[in-house]
Protein backbone atom coordinates (compact mmCIF):
# COMPACT_ATOMS: atom_id res chain seq x y z
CA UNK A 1 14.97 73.26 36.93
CA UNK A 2 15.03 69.24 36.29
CA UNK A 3 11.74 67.46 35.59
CA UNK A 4 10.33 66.57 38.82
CA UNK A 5 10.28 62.78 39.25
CA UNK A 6 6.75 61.96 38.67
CA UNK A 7 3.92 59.81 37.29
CA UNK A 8 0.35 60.33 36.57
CA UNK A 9 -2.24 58.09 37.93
CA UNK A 10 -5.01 57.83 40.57
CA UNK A 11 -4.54 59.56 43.97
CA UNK A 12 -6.33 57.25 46.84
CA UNK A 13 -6.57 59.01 50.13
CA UNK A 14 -4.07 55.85 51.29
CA UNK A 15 -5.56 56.89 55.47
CA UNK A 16 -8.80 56.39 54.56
CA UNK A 17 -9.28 60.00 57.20
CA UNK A 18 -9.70 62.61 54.21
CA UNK A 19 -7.12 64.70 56.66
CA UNK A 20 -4.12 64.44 55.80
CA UNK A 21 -2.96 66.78 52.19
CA UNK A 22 -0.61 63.77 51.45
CA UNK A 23 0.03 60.41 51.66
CA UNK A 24 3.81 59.13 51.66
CA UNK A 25 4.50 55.36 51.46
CA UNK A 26 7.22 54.39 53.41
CA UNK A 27 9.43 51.08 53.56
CA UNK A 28 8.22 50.25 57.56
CA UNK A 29 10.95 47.82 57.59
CA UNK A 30 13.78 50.62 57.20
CA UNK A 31 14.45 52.14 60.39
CA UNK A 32 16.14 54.93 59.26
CA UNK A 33 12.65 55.56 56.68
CA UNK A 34 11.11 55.21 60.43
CA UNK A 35 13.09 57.79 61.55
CA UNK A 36 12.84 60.38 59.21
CA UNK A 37 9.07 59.45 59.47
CA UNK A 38 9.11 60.58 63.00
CA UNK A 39 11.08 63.79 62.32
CA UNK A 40 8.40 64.71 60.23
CA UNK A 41 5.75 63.93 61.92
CA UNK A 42 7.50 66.14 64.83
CA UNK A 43 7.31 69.39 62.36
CA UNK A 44 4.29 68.58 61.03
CA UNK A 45 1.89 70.40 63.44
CA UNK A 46 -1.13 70.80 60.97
CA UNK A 47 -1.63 66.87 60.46
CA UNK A 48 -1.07 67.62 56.69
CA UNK A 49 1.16 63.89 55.94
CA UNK A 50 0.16 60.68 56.45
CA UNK A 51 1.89 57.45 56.43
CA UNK A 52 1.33 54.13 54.92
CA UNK A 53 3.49 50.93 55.52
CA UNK A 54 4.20 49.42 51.76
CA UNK A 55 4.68 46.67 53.36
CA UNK A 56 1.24 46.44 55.10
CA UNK A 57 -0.78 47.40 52.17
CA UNK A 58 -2.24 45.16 50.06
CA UNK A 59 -1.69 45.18 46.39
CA UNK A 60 -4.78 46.83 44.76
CA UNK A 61 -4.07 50.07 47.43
CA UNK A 62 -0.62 50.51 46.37
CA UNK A 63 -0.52 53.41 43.76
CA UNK A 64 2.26 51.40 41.74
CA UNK A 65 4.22 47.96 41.76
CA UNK A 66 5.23 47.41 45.39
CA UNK A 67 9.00 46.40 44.31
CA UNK A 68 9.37 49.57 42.22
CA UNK A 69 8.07 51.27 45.06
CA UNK A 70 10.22 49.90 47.82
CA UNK A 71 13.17 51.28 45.97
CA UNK A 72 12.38 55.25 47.37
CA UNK A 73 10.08 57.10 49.07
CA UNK A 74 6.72 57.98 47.31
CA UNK A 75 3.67 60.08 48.14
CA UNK A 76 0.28 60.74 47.02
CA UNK A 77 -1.64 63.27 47.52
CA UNK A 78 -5.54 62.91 49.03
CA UNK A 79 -7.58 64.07 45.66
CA UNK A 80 -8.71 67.70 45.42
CA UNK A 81 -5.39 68.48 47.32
CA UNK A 82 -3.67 69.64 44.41
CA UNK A 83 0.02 68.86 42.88
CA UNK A 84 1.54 66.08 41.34
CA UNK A 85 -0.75 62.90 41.13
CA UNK A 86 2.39 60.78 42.62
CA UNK A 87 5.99 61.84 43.25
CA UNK A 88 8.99 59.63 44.07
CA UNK A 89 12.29 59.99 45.46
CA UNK A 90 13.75 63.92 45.67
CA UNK A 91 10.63 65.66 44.56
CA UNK A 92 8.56 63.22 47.13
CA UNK A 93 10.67 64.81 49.84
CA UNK A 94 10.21 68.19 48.63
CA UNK A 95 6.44 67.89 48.67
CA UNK A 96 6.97 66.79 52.07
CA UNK A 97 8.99 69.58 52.99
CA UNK A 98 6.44 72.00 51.25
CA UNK A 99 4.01 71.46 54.00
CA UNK A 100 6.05 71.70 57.06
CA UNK A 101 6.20 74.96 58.69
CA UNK A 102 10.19 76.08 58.72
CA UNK A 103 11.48 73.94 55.76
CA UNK A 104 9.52 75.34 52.35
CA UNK A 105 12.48 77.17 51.88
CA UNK A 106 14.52 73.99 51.48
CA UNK A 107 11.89 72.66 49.39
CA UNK A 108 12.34 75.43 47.02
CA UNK A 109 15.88 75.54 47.05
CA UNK A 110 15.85 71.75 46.75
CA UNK A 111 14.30 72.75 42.98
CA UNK A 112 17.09 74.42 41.52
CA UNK A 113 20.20 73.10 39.78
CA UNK A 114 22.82 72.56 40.60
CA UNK A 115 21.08 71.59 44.01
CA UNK A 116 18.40 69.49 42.43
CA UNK A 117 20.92 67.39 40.77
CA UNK A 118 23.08 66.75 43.30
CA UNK A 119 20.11 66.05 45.74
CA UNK A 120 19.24 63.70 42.94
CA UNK A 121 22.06 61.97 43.36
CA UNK A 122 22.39 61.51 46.85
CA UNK A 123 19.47 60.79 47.45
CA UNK A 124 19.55 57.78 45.00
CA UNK A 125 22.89 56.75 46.65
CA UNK A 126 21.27 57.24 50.16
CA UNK A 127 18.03 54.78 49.21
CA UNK A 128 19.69 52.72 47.81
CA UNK A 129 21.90 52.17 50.99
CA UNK A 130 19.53 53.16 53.74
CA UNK A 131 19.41 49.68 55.31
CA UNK A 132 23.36 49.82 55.97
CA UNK A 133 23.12 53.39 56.50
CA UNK A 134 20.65 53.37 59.49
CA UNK A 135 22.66 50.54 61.19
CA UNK A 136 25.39 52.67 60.58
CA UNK A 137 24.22 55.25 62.29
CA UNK A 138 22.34 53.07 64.95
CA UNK A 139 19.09 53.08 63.69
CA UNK A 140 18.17 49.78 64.95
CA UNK A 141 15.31 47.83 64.40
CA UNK A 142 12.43 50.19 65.22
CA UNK A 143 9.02 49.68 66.71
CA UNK A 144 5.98 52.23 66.65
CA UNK A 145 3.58 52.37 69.48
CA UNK A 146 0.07 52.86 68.23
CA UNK A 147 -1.21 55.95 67.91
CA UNK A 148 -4.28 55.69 69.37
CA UNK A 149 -5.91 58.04 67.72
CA UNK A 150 -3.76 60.79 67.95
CA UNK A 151 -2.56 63.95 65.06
CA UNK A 152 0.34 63.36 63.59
CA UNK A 153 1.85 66.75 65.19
CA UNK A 154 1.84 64.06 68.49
CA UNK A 155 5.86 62.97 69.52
CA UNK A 156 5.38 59.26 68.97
CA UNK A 157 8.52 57.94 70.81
CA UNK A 158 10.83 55.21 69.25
CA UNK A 159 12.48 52.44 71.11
CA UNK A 160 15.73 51.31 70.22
CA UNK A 161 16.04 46.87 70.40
CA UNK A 162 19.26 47.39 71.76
CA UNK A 163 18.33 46.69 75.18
CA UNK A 164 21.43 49.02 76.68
CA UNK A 165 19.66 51.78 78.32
CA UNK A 166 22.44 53.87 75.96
CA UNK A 167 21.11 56.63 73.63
CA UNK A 168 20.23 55.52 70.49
CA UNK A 169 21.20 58.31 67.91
CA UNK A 170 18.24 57.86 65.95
CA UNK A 171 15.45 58.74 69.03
CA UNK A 172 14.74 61.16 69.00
CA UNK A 173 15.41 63.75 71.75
CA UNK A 174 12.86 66.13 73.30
CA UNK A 175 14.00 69.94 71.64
CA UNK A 176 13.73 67.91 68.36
CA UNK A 177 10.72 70.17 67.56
CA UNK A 178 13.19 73.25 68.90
CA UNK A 179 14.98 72.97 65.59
CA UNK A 180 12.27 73.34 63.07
């Protein structure tokens, strides 16, 4: 197994709700990191991730430098919950994936070489590109109705700023919890 990408350092609970088991910072201005948020938050029935805008956060709540940051996803989790103090990139996913009911087993499998390398890889390419990727795929500019209040096992819809009426591929459909 490869070293898990991962530093040590001070665990906030980034929602401020004590509910959530983990904390993953997102880039809010990435549509596609939008919609993978929402595919999680679809699968995760139990509440147990929470989201935080790096871009909305101010400095001194940010677990690390914002710019280093920006470059992947990263997540914390709330103290007393156990695990790495803060993972990034491939290992941040698989902590995701951990707590979502239907996908440990990726998360485990996710571990081992030769997966964990490539899934290294790829996912570095992937980050790197995700801007042109999600307009690629027609992951347009994405906005997030509040959530007034809700769990995060709540279907949050997505609106596409294409004004078409067409389906955009990255909203998501109604059996998307069907497939976890």
């Amino acid at each position: 197994m490869v070293a898990p990408e991962t530093t040590t350092g001070p665990g906030p609970d980034a929602l401020g709700d004590g509910q959530a088991e983990l904390v993953a910072w997102i880039d809010g201005q990435c549509a596609l990191c939008q919609r993978a948020r929402h595919w999680i938050e679809l699968r995760d029935r139990r509440g147990r991730v929470g989201f935080r805008d790096l871009h909305e956060a101010r400095e001194a709540e940010l677990p690390g430098p914002r710019e280093q940051m920006l470059a992947r996803l990263w997540v914390v989790p709330r103290e007393g919950a156990g695990g790495p103090s803060v993972a990034a990139g491939l290992e941040a996913l698989r902590q995701i994936l951990l707590r979502l009911p239907g996908w440990r087993w990726a998360a485990r499998l996710a571990g081992f070489p030769p997966l964990s390398w490539l899934g290294s890889l790829v996912y570095r390419i992937v980050a790197r590109h995700r801007h042109r990727l999600g307009r690629a795929l027609g992951c347009d500019a994405v906005a997030r109705p509040a959530c007034g209040g809700g769990t995060n096992s709540e279907a949050h819809g997505l609106q596409s700023s294409t004004g078409t009426g067409s389906p955009n591929p990255c909203s998501p459909s109604q059996d998307a919890t069907k497939m976890s």
